[in-house]
Each structure stands twice: as structure tokens, then as C-alpha cells.
N, C-alpha and C. Protein backbone atom coordinates (compact mmCIF):
# COMPACT_ATOMS: atom_id res chain seq x y z
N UNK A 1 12.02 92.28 180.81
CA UNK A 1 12.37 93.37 179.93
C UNK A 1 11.48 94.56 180.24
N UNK A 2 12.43 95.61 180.16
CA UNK A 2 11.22 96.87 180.67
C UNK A 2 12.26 97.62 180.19
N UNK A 3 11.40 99.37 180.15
CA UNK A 3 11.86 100.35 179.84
C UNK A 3 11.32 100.81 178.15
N UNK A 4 11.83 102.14 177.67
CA UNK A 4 11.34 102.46 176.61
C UNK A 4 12.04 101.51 175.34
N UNK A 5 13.21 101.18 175.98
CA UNK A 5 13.94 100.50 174.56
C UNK A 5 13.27 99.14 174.33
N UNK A 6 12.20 98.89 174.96
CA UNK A 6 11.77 97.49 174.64
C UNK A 6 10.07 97.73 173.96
N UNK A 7 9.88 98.56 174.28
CA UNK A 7 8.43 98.81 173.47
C UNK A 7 7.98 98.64 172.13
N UNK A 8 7.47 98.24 171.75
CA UNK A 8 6.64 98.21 170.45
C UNK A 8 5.43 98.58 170.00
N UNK A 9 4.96 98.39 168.61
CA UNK A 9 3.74 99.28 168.81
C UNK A 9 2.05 98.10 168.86
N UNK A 10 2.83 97.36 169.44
CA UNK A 10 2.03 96.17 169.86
C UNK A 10 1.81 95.54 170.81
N UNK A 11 2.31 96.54 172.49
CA UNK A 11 2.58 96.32 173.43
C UNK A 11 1.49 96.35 174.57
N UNK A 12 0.29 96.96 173.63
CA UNK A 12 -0.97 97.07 174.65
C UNK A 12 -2.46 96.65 173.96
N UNK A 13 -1.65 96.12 172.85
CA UNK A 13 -3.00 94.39 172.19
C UNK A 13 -3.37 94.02 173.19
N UNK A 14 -4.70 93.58 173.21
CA UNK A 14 -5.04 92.89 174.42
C UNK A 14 -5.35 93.56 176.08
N UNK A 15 -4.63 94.75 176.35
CA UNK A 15 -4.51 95.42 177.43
C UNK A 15 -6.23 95.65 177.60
N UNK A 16 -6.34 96.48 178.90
CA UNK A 16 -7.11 97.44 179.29
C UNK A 16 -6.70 98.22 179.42
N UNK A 17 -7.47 99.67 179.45
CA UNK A 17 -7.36 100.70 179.42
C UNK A 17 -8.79 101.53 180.18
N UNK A 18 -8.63 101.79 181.12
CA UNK A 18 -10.04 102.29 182.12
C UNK A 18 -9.52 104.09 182.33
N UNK A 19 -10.63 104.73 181.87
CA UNK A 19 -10.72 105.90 182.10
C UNK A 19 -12.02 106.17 183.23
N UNK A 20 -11.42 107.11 184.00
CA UNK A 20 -12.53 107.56 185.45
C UNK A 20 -12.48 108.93 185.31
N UNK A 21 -13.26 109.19 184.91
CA UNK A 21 -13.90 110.61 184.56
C UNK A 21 -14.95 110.88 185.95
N UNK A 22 -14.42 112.04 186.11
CA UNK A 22 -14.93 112.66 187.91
C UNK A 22 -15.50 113.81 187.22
N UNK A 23 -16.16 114.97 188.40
CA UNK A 23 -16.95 115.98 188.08
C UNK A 23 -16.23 117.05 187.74
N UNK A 24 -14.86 117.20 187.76
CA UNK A 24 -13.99 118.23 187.35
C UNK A 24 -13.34 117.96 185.95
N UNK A 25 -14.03 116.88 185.47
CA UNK A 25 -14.07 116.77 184.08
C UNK A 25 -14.92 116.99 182.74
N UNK A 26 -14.30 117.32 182.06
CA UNK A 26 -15.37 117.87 181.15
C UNK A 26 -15.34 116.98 179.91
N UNK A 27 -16.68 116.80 179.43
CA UNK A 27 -16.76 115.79 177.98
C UNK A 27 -16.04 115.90 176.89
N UNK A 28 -15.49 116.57 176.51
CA UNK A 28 -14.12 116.50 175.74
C UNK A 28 -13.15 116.15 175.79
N UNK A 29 -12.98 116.32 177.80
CA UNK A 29 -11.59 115.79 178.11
C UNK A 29 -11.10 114.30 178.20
N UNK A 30 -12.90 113.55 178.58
CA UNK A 30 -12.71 112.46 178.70
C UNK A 30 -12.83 111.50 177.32
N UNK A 31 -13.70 112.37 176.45
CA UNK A 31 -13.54 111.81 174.93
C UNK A 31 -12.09 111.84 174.61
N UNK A 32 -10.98 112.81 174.95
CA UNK A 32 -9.76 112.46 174.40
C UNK A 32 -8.91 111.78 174.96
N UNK A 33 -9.60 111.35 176.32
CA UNK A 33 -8.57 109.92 176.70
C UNK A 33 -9.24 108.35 176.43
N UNK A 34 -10.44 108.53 176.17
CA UNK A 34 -11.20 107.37 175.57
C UNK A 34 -10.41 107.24 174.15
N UNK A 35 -10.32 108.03 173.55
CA UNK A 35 -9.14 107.73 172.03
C UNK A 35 -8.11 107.87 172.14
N UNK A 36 -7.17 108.68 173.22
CA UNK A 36 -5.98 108.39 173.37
C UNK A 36 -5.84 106.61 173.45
N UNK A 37 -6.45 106.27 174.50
CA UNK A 37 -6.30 104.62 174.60
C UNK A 37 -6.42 103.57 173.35
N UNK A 38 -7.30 104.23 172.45
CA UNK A 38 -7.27 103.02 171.10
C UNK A 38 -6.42 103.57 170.16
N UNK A 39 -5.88 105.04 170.14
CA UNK A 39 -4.88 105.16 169.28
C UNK A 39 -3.18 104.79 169.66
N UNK A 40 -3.53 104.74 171.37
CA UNK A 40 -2.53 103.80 171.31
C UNK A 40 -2.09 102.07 171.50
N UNK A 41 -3.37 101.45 171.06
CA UNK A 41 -4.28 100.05 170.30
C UNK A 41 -4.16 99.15 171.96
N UNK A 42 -4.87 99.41 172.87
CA UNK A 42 -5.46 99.01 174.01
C UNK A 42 -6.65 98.45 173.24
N UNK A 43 -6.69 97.12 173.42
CA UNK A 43 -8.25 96.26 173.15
C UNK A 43 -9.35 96.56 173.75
N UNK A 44 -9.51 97.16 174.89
CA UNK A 44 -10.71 97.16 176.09
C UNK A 44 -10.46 98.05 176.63
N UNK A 45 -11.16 99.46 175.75
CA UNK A 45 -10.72 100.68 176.33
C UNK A 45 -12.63 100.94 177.33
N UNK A 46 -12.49 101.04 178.18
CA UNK A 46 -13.97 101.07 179.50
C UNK A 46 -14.33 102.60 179.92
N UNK A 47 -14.86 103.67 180.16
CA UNK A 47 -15.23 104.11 180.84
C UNK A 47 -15.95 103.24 182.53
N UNK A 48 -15.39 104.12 183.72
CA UNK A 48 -15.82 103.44 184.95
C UNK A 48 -15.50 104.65 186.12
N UNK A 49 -16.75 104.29 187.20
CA UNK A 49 -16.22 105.86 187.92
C UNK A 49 -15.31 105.21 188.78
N UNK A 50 -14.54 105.86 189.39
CA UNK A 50 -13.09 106.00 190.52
C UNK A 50 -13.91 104.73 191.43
N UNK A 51 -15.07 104.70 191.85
CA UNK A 51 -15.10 103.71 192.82
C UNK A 51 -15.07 102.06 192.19
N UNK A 52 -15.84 101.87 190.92
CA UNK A 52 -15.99 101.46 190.20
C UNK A 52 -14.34 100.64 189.68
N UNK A 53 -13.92 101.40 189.74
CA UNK A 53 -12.05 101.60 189.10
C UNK A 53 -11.72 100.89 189.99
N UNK A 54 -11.90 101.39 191.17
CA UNK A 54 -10.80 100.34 192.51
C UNK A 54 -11.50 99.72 193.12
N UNK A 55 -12.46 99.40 192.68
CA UNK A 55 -13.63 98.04 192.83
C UNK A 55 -12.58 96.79 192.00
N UNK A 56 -12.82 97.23 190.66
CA UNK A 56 -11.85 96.00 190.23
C UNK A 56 -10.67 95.65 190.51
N UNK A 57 -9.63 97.13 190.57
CA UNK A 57 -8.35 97.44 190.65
C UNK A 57 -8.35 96.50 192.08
N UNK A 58 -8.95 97.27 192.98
CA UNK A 58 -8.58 95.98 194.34
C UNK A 58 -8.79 94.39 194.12
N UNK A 59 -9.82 93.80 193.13
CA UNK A 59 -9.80 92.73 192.77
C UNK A 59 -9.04 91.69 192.23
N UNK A 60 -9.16 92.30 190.93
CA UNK A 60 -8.28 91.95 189.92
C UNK A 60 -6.89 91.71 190.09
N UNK A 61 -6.21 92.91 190.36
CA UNK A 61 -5.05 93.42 190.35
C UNK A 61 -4.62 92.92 191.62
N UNK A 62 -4.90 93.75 192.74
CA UNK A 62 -4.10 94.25 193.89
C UNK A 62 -4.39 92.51 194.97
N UNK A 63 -5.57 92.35 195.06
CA UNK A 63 -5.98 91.11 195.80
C UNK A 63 -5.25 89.75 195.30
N UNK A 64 -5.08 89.63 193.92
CA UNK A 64 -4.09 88.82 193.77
C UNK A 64 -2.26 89.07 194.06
N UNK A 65 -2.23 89.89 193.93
CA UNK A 65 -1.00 90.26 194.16
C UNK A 65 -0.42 89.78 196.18
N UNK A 66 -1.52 90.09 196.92
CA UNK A 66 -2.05 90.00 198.26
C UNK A 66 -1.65 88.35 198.44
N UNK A 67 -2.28 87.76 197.72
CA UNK A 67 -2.60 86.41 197.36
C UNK A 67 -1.37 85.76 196.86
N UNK A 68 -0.18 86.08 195.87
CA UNK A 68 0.72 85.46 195.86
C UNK A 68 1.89 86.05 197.32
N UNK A 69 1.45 87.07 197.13
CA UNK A 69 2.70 87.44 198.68
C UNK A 69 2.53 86.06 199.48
N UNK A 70 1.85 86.36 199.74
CA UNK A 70 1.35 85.17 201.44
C UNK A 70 1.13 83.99 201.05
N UNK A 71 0.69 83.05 200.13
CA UNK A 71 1.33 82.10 199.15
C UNK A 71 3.04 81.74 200.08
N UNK A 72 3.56 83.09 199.56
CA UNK A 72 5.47 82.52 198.86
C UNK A 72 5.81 82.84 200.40
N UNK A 73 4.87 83.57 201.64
CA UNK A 73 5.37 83.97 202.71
C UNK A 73 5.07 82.82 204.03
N UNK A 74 3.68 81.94 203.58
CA UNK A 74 3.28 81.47 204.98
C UNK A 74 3.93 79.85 205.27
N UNK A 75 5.08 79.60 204.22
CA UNK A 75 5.58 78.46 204.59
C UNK A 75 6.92 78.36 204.21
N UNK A 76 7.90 78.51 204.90
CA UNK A 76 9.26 78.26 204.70
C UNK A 76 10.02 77.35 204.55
N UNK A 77 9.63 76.25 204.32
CA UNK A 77 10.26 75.20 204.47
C UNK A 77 11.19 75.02 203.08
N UNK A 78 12.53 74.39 203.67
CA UNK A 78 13.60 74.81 203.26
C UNK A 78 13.56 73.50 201.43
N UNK A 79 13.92 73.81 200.57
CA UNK A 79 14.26 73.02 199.46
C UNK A 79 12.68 73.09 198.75
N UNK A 80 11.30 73.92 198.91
CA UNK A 80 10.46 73.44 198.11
C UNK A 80 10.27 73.81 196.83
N UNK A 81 10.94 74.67 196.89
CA UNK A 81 10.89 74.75 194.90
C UNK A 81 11.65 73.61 194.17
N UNK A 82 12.34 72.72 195.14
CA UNK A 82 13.02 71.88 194.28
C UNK A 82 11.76 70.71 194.13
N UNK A 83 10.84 70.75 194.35
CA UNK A 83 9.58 70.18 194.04
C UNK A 83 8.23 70.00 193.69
N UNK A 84 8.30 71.97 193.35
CA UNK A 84 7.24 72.60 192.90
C UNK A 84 7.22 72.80 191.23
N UNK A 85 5.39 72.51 190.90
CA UNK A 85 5.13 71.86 189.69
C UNK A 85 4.68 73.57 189.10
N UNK A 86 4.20 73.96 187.72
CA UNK A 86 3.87 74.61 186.76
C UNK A 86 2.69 75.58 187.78
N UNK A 87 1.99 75.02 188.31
CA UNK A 87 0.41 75.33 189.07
C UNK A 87 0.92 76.17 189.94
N UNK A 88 2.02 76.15 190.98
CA UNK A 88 2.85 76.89 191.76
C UNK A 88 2.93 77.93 191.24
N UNK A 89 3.97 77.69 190.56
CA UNK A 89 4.83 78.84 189.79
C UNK A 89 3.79 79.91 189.08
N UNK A 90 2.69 79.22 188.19
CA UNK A 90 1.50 79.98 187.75
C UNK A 90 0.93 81.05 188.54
N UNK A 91 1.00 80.48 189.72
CA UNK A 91 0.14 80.81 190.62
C UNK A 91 0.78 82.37 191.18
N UNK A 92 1.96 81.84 191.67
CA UNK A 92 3.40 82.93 192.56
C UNK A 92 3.85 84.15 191.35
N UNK A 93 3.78 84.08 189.94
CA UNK A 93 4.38 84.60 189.44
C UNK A 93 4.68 86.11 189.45
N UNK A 94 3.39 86.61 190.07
CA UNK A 94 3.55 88.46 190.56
C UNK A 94 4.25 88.48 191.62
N UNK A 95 4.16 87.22 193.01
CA UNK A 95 5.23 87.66 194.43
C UNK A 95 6.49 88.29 193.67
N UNK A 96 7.08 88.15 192.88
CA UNK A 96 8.41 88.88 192.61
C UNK A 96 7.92 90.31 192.42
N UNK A 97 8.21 91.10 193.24
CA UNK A 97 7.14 92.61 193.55
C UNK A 97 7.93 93.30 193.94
N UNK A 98 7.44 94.84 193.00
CA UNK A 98 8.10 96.21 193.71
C UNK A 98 7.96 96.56 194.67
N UNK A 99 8.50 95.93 195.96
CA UNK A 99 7.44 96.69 197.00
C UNK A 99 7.27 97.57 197.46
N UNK A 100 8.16 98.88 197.14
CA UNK A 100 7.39 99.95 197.26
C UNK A 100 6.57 100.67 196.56
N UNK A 101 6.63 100.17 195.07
CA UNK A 101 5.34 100.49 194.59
C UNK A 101 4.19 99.80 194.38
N UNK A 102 3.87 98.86 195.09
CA UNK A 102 2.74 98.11 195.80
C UNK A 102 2.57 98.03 196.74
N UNK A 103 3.09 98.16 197.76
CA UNK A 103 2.61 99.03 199.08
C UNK A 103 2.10 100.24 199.32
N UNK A 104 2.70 101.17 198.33
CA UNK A 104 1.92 101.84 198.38
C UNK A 104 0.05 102.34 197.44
N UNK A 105 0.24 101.26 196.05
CA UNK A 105 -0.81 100.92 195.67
C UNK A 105 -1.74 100.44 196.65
N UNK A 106 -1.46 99.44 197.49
CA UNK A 106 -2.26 99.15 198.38
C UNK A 106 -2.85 100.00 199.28
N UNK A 107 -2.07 100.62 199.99
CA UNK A 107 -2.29 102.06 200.94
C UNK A 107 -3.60 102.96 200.00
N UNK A 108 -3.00 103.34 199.20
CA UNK A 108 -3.59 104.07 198.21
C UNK A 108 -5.34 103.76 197.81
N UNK A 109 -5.56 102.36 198.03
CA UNK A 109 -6.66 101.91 197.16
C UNK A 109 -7.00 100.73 198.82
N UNK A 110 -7.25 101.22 199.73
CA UNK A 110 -7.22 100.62 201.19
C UNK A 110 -8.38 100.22 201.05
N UNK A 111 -9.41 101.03 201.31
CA UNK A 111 -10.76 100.66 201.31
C UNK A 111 -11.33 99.41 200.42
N UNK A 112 -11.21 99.78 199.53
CA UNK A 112 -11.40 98.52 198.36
C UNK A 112 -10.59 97.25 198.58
N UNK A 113 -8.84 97.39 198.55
CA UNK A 113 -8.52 96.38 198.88
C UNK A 113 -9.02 95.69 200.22
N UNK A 114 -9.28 96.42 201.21
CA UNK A 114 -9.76 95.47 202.40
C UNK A 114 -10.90 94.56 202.02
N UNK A 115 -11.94 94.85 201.18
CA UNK A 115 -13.52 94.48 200.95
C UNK A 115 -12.82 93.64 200.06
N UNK A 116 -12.15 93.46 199.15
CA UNK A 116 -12.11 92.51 198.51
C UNK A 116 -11.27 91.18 199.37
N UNK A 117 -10.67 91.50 199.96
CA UNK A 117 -9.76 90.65 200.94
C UNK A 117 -11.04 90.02 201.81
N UNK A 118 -11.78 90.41 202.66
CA UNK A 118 -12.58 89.88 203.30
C UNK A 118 -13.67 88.84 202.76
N UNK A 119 -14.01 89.47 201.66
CA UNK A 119 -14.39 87.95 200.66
C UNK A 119 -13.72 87.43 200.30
N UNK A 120 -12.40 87.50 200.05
CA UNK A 120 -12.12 86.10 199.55
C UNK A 120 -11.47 85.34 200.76
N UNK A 121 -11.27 85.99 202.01
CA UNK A 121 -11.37 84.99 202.99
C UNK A 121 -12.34 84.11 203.53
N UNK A 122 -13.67 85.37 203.06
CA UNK A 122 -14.88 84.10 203.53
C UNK A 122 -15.35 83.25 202.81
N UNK A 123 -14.96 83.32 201.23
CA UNK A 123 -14.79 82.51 200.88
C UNK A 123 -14.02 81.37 200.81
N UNK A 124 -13.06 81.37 201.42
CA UNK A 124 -11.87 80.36 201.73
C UNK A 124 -11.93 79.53 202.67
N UNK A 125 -12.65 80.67 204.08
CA UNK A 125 -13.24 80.27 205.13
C UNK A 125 -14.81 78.75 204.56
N UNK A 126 -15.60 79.36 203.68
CA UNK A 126 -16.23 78.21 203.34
C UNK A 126 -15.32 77.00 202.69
N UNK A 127 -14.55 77.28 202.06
CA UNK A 127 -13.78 76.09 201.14
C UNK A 127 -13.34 75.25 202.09
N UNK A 128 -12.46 75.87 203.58
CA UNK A 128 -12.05 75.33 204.81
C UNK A 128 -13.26 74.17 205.42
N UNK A 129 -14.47 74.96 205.70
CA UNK A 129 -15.28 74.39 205.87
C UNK A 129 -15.91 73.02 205.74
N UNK A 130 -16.31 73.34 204.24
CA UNK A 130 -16.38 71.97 203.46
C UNK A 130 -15.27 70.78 203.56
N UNK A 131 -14.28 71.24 203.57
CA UNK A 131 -12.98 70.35 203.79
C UNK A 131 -12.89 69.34 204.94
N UNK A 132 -13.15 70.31 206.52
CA UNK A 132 -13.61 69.63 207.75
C UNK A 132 -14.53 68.61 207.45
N UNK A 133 -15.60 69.15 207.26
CA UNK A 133 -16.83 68.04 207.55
C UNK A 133 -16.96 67.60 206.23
N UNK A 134 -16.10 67.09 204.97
CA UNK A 134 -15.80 66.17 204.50
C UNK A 134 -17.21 66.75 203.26
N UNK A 135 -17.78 67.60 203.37
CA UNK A 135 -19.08 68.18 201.93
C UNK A 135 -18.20 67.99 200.43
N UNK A 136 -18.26 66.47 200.21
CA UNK A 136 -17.56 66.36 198.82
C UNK A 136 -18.56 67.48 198.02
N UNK A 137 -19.60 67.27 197.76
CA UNK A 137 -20.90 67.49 196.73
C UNK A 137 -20.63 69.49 196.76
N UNK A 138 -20.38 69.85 198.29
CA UNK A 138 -19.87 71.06 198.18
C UNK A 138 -18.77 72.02 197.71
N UNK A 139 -17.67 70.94 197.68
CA UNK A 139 -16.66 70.87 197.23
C UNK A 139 -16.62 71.22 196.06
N UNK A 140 -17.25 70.22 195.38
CA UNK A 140 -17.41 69.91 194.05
C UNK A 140 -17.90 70.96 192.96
N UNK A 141 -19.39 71.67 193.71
CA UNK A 141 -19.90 72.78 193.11
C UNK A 141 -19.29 73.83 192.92
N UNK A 142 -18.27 73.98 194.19
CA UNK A 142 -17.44 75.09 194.33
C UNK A 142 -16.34 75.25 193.53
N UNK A 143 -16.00 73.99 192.92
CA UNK A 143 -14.91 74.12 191.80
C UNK A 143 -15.60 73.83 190.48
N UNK A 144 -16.99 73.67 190.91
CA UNK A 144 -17.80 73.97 189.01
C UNK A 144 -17.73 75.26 188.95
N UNK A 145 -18.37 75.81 189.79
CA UNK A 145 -18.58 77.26 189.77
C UNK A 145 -17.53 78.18 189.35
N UNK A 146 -16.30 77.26 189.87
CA UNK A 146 -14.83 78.42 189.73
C UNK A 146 -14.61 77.99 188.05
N UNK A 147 -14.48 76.94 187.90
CA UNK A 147 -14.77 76.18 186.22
C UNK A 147 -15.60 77.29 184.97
N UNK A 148 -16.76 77.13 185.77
CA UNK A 148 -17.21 78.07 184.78
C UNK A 148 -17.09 79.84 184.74
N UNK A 149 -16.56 80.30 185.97
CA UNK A 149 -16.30 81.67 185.72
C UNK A 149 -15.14 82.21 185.07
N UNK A 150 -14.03 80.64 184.95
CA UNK A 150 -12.71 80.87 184.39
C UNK A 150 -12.97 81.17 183.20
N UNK A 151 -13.45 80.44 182.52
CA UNK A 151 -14.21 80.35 181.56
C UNK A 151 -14.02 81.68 180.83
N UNK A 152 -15.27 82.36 181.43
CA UNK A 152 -15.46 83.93 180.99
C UNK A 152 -13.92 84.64 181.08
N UNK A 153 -12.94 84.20 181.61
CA UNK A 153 -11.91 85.07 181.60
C UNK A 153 -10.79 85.18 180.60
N UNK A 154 -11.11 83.53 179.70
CA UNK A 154 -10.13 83.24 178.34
C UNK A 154 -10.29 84.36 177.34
N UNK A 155 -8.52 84.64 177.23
CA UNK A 155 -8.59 85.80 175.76
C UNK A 155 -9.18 84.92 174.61
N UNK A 156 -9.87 85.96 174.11
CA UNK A 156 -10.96 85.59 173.08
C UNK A 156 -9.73 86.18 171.66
């Protein structure tokens, strides 16, 4: 569902809302988009500068998005959704993508998205690692660790 006829005034509970206030801004201007955002009831309204912004934005956002593409792209084999469980689907649910307006988000926010891409390959690259030479105990930490950062990410 999208578009204006589906909106409510309860549609950005919970949201973020990040304002990047640069030097051609002035403290008033950015005070009235810091309250534009809670008057229009965004939970986690942030001040953050532009690099700051697509620090996360490449994270958060765009790197997962990266992450289900190539997911739903690097194996074709024919009939597997007729055997794919909840964890999948969880997982894939952004590949259904505008792609031209995420391609060009990406373009747009390059720098950042690359840096975030390169860690989480080397991180993957370690997960690979451990896998080879059989580091249960490494393994193991590595999915405490992911355990407890999930953690921090549950809506409160």
C-alpha cells in the first residue's frame, strides 16, 4: 500500500527522522526541521552531519538492501522457494526494489556505500574462515556477539 490515500496520522510512530544541518544553514532553520519531524510524530528525531548521515544511511539502509539483491541473485536454481522457510523470506524482503531509485541512491551515497560493503565482506571473509578450518569456539563468539548487538536493535 502506498500513496497519499493510505496515510495516517500514525504512519511515522516509531520512524526516524535525521536532520543534517551543513554551513549554509542557519539555527532556526534547523530548529524548524528538528520540530517539523515530531510534529509530524517521528519517534527518533537525531541531528547528524551529512557524513555522519550516509555513514549510517550506507549501513543501515543501503548495505542491506546490497545484501538482499545478491542473496535472491547468486543462485538460481530452479523451484527454491518451493522450500524456503520464514528466515529466507525475512531476510529477502527489500530484494523486491525500485531499481531505479536505488541505484541511484547507491550512486548517490558511493563512497559510504563502498566502506560499508568492504566490511561486511571482511567480515564474512572471517566467518568463511572459521568455517574452513573448522574454529567452532570462533564461530560461536561470532554469533554471541551478533546475539547481543541484535539485542540493542529491538523496538523498545
Amino acid at each position: 500500500m502506498s500513496g497519499v490515500e493510505n496515510s495516517t496520522d500514525k504512519m511515522f510512530v516509531g520512524a526516524n527522522y535525521i536532520v543534517t544541518p551543513t554551513e549554509k544553514n542557519t539555527p532556526e532553520a534547523i530548529q524548524t526541521c528538528v520540530e517539523l519531524g515530531r510534529l509530524l510524530g517521528f519517534s527518533n528525531v537525531m541531528t547528524l552531519s551529512p557524513e555522519e548521515h550516509d555513514e549510517m544511511i550506507g549501513f543501515l539502509s543501503q548495505l542491506t538492501h546490497c545484501i538482499a539483491i545478491t542473496l535472491m541473485t547468486c543462485n538460481d536454481k530452479e523451484n527454491m522457494e518451493k522450500f524456503t522457510g520464514d528466515s529466507f523470506r525475512d531476510l529477502t524482503r527489500i530484494a523486491r526494489i525500485n531499481d531505479v531509485m536505488w541505484s541511484e541512491l547507491f550512486v548517490s551515497n558511493k563512497t559510504a556505500l563502498l566502506e560499508q560493503m568492504q566490511l561486511f565482506m571482511d567480515k564474512f571473509g572471517q566467518l568463511k574462515t572459521m568455517l574452513e578450518n573448522e574454529d567452532i569456539e570462533g564461530m560461536r563468539e561470532m554469533m554471541r556477539h551478533s546475539t547481543r548487538r541484535r539485542a540493542l536493535f529491538e523496538k523498545k
